[in-house]
N, C-alpha and C. Protein backbone atom coordinates (compact mmCIF):
# COMPACT_ATOMS: atom_id res chain seq x y z
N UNK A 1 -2.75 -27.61 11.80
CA UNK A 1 -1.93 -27.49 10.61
C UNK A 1 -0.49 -27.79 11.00
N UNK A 2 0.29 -28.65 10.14
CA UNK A 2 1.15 -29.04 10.58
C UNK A 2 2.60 -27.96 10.33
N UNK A 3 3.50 -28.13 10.87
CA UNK A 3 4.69 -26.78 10.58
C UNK A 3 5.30 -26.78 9.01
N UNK A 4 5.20 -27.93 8.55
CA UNK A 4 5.21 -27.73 7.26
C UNK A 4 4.08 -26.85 5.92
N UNK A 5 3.10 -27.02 6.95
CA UNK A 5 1.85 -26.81 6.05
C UNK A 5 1.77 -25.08 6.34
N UNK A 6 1.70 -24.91 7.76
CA UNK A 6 2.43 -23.30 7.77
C UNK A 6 3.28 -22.57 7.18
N UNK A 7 4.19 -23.42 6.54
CA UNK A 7 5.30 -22.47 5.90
C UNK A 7 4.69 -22.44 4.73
N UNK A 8 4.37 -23.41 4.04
CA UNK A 8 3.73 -23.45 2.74
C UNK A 8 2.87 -22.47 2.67
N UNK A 9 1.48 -22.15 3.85
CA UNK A 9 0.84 -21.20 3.84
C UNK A 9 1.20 -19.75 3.71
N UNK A 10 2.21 -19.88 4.77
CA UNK A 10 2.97 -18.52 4.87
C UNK A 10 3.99 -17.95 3.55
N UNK A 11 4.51 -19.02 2.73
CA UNK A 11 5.20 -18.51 1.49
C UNK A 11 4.12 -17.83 0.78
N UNK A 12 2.85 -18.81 0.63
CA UNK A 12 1.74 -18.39 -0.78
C UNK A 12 1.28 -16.78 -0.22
N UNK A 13 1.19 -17.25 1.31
CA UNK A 13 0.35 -15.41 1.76
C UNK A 13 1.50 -14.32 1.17
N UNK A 14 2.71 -14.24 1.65
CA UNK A 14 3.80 -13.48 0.75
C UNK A 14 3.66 -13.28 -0.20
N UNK A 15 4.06 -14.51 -1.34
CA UNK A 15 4.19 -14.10 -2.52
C UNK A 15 2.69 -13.86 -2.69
N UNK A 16 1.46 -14.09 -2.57
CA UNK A 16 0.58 -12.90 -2.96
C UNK A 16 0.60 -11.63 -2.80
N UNK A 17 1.09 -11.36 -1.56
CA UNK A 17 1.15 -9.79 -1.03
C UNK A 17 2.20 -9.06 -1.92
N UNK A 18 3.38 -9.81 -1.97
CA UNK A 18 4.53 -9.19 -3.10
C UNK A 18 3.80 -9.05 -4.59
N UNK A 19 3.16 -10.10 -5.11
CA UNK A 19 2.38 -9.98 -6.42
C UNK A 19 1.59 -8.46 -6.35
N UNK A 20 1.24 -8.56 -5.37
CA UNK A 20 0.03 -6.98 -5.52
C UNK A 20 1.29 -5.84 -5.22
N UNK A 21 1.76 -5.87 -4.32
CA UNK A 21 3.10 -4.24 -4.50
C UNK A 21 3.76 -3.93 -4.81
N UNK A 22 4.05 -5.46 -5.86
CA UNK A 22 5.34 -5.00 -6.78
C UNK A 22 5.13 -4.61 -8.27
N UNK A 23 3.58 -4.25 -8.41
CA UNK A 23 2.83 -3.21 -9.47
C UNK A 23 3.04 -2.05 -8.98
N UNK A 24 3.77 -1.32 -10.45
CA UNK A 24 3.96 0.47 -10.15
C UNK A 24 3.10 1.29 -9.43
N UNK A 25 3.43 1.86 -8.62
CA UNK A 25 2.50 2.85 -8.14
C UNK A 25 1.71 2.00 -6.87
N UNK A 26 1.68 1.05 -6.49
CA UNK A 26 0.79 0.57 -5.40
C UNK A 26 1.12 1.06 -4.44
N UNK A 27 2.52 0.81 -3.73
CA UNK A 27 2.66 1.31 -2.34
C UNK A 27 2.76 2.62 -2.16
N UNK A 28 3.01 3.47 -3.57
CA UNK A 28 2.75 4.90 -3.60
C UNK A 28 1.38 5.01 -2.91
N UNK A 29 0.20 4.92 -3.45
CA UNK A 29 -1.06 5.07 -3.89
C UNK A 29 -1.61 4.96 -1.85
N UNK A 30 -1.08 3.54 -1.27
CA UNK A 30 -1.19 3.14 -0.05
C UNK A 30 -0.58 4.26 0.79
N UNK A 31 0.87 4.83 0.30
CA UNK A 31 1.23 5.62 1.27
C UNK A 31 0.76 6.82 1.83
N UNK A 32 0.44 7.29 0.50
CA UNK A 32 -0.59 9.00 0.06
C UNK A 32 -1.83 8.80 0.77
N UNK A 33 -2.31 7.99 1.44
CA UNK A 33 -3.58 7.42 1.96
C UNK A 33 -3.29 6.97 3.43
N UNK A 34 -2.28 7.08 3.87
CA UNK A 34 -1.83 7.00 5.23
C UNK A 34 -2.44 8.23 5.81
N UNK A 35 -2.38 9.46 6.02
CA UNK A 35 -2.86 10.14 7.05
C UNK A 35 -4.33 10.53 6.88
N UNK A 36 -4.90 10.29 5.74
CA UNK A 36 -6.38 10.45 5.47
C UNK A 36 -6.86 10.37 4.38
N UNK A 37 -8.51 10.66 4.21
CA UNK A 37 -8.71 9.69 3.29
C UNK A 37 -8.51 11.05 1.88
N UNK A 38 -8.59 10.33 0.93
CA UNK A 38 -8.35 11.98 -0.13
C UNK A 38 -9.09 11.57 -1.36
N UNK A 39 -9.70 12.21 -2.09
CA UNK A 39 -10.57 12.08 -3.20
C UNK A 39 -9.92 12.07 -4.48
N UNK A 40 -10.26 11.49 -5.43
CA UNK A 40 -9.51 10.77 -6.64
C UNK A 40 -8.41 11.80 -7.15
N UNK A 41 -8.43 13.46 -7.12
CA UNK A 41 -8.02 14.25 -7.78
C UNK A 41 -7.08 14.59 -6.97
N UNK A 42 -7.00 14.43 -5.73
CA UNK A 42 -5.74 14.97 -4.40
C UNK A 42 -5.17 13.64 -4.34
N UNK A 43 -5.61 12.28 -4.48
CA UNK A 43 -4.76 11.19 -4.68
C UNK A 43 -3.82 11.70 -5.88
N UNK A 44 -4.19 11.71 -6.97
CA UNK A 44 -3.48 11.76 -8.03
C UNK A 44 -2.79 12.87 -8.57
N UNK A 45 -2.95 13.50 -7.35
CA UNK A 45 -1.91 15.34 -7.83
C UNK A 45 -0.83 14.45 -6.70
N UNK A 46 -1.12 13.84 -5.40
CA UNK A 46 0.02 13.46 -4.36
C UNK A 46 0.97 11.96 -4.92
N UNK A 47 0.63 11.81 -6.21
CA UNK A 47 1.02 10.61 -6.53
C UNK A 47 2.14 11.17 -7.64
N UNK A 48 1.96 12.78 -8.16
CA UNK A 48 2.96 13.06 -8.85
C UNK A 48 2.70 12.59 -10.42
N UNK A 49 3.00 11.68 -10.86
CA UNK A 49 3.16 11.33 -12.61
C UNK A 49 2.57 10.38 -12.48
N UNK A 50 1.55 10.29 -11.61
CA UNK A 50 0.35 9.01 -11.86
C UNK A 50 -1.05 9.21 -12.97
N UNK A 51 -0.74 8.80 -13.98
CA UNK A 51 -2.27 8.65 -14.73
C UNK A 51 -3.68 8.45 -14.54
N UNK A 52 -4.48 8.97 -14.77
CA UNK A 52 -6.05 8.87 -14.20
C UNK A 52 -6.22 7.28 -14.51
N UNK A 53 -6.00 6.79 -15.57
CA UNK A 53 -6.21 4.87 -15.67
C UNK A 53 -4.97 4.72 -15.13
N UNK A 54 -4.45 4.49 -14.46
CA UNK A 54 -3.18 3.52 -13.85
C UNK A 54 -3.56 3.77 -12.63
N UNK A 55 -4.21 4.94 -11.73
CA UNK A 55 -4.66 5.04 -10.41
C UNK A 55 -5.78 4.70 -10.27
N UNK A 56 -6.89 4.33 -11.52
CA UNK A 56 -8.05 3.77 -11.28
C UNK A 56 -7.84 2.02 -11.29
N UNK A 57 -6.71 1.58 -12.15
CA UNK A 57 -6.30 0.31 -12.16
C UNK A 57 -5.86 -0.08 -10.74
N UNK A 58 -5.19 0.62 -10.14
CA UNK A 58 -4.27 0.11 -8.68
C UNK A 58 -5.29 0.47 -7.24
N UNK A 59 -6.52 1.66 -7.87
CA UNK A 59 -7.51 1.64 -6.70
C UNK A 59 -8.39 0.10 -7.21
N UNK A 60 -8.91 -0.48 -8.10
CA UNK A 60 -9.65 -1.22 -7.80
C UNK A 60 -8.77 -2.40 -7.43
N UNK A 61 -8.03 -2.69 -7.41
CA UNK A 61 -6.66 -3.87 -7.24
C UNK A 61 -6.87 -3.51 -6.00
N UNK A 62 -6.45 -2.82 -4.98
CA UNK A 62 -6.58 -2.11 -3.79
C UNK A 62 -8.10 -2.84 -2.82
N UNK A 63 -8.69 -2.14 -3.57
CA UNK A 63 -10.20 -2.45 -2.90
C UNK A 63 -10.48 -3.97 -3.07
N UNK A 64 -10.34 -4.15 -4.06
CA UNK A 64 -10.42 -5.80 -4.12
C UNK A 64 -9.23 -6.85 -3.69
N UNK A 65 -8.68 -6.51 -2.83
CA UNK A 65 -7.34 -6.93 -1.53
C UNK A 65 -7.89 -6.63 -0.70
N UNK A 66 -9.02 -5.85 -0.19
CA UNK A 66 -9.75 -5.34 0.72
C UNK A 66 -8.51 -4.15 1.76
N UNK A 67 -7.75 -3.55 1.39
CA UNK A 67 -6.73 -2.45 1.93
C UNK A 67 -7.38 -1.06 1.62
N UNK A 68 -8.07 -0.84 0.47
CA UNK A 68 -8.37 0.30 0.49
C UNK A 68 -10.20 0.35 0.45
N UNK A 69 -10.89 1.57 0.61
CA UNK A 69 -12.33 0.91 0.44
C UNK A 69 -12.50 2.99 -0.01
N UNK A 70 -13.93 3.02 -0.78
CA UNK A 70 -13.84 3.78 -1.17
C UNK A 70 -15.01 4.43 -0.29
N UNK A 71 -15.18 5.93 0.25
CA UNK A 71 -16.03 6.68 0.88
C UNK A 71 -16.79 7.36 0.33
N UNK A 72 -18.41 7.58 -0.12
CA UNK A 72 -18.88 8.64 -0.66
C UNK A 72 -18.42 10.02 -0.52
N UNK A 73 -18.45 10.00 0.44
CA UNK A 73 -18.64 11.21 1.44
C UNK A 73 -16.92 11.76 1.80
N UNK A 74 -15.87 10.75 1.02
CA UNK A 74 -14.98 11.48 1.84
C UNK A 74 -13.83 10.85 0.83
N UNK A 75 -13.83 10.21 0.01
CA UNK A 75 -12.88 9.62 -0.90
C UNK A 75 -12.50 8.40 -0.91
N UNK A 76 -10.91 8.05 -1.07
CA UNK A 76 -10.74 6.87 -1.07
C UNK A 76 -9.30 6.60 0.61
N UNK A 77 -9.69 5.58 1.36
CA UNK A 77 -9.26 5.48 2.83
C UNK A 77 -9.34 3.70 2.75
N UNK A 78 -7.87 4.07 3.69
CA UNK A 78 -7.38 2.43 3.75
C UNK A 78 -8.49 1.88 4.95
N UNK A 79 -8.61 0.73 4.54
CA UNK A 79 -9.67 -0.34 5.35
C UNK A 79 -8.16 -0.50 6.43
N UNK A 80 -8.74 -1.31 7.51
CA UNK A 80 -8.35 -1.68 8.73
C UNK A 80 -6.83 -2.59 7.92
N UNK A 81 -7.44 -3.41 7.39
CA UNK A 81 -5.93 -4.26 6.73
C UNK A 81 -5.01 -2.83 6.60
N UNK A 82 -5.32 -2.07 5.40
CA UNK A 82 -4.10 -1.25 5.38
C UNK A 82 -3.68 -0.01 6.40
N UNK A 83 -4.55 -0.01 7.36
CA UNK A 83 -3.95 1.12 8.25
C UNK A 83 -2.85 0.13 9.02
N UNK A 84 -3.09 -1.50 9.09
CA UNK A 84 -2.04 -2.75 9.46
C UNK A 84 -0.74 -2.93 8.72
N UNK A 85 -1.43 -2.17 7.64
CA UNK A 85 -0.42 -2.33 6.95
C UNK A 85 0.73 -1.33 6.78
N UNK A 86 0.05 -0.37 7.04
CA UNK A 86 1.16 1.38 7.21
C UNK A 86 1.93 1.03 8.38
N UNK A 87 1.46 0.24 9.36
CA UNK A 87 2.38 0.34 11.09
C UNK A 87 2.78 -1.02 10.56
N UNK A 88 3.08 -1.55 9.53
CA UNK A 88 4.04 -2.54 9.43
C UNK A 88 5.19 -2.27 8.44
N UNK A 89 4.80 -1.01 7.80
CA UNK A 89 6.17 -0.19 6.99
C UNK A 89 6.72 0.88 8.08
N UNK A 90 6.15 1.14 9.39
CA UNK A 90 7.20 1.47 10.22
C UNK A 90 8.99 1.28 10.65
N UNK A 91 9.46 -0.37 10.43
CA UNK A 91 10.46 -0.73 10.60
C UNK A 91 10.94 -0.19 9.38
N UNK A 92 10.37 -0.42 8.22
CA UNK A 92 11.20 0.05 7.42
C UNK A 92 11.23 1.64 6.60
N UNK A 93 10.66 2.20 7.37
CA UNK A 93 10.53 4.14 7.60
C UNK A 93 11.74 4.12 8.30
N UNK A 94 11.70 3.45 9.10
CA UNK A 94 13.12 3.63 10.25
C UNK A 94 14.27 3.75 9.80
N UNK A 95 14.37 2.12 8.78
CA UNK A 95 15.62 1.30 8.09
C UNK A 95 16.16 2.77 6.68
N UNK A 96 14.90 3.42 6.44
CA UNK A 96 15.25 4.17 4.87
C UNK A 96 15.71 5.02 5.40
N UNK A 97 14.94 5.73 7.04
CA UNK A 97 15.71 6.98 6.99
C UNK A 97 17.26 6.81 7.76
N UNK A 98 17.76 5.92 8.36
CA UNK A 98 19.23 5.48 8.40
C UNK A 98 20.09 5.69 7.33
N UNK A 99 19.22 5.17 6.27
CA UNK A 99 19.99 5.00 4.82
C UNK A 99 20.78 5.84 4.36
N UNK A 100 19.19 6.85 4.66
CA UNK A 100 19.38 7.82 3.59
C UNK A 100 20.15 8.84 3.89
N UNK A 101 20.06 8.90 5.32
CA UNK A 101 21.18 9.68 6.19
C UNK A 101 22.89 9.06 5.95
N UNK A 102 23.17 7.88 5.93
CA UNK A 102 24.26 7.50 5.65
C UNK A 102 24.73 7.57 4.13
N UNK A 103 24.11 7.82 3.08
CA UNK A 103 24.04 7.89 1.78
C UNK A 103 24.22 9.69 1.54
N UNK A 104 23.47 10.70 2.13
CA UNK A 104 23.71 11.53 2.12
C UNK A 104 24.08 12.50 3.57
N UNK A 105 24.31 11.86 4.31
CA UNK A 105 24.69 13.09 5.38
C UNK A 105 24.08 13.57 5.99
């Protein structure tokens, strides 16, 4: 593939990935699902003012990105993509809590 054809690739992979997280509530939904997996009713009490259809809308959006996958036995838990994807909002865990320290003290 030529270096042009990479960038081209690499814009469309972005702006897909931005298309899916820049719907309300997604990277919420991903974050609350970082340390384990949690069942529809502990998702949506940790999501705060999330609606039972707007968290069933952004779990199947989720699963069908293949980031989240759902467990009988244990709820709903990020697939391998999104546990890739939590240690790639590391830099910017870092960058917010700078911020937020310089914003408030």
């Amino acid at each position: 593939m030529s270096t042009r054809a990479q960038a081209a690739y690499a814009k469309d992979a972005i702006n897909e990935a931005l298309d899916l997280f820049h719907r309300r509530w997604t990277l919420r939904v991903i974050w609350e699902l970082r340390d384990a997996p949690l069942n529809f009713r502990s998702l949506q009490a940790a999501c705060g003012e999330l609606s039972p259809s707007v968290l069933n809308q952004r779990l199947a959006e989720l699963r069908e990105a293949g980031i989240v996958e759902h467990r009988a036995d244990e709820g709903y838990a990020l697939t391998d993509d999104g546990l890739a994807l939590i240690e790639a909002f590391d830099p910017l865990t870092r960058w917010a809590v700078r911020w937020r320290r310089r914003r408030h003290g």
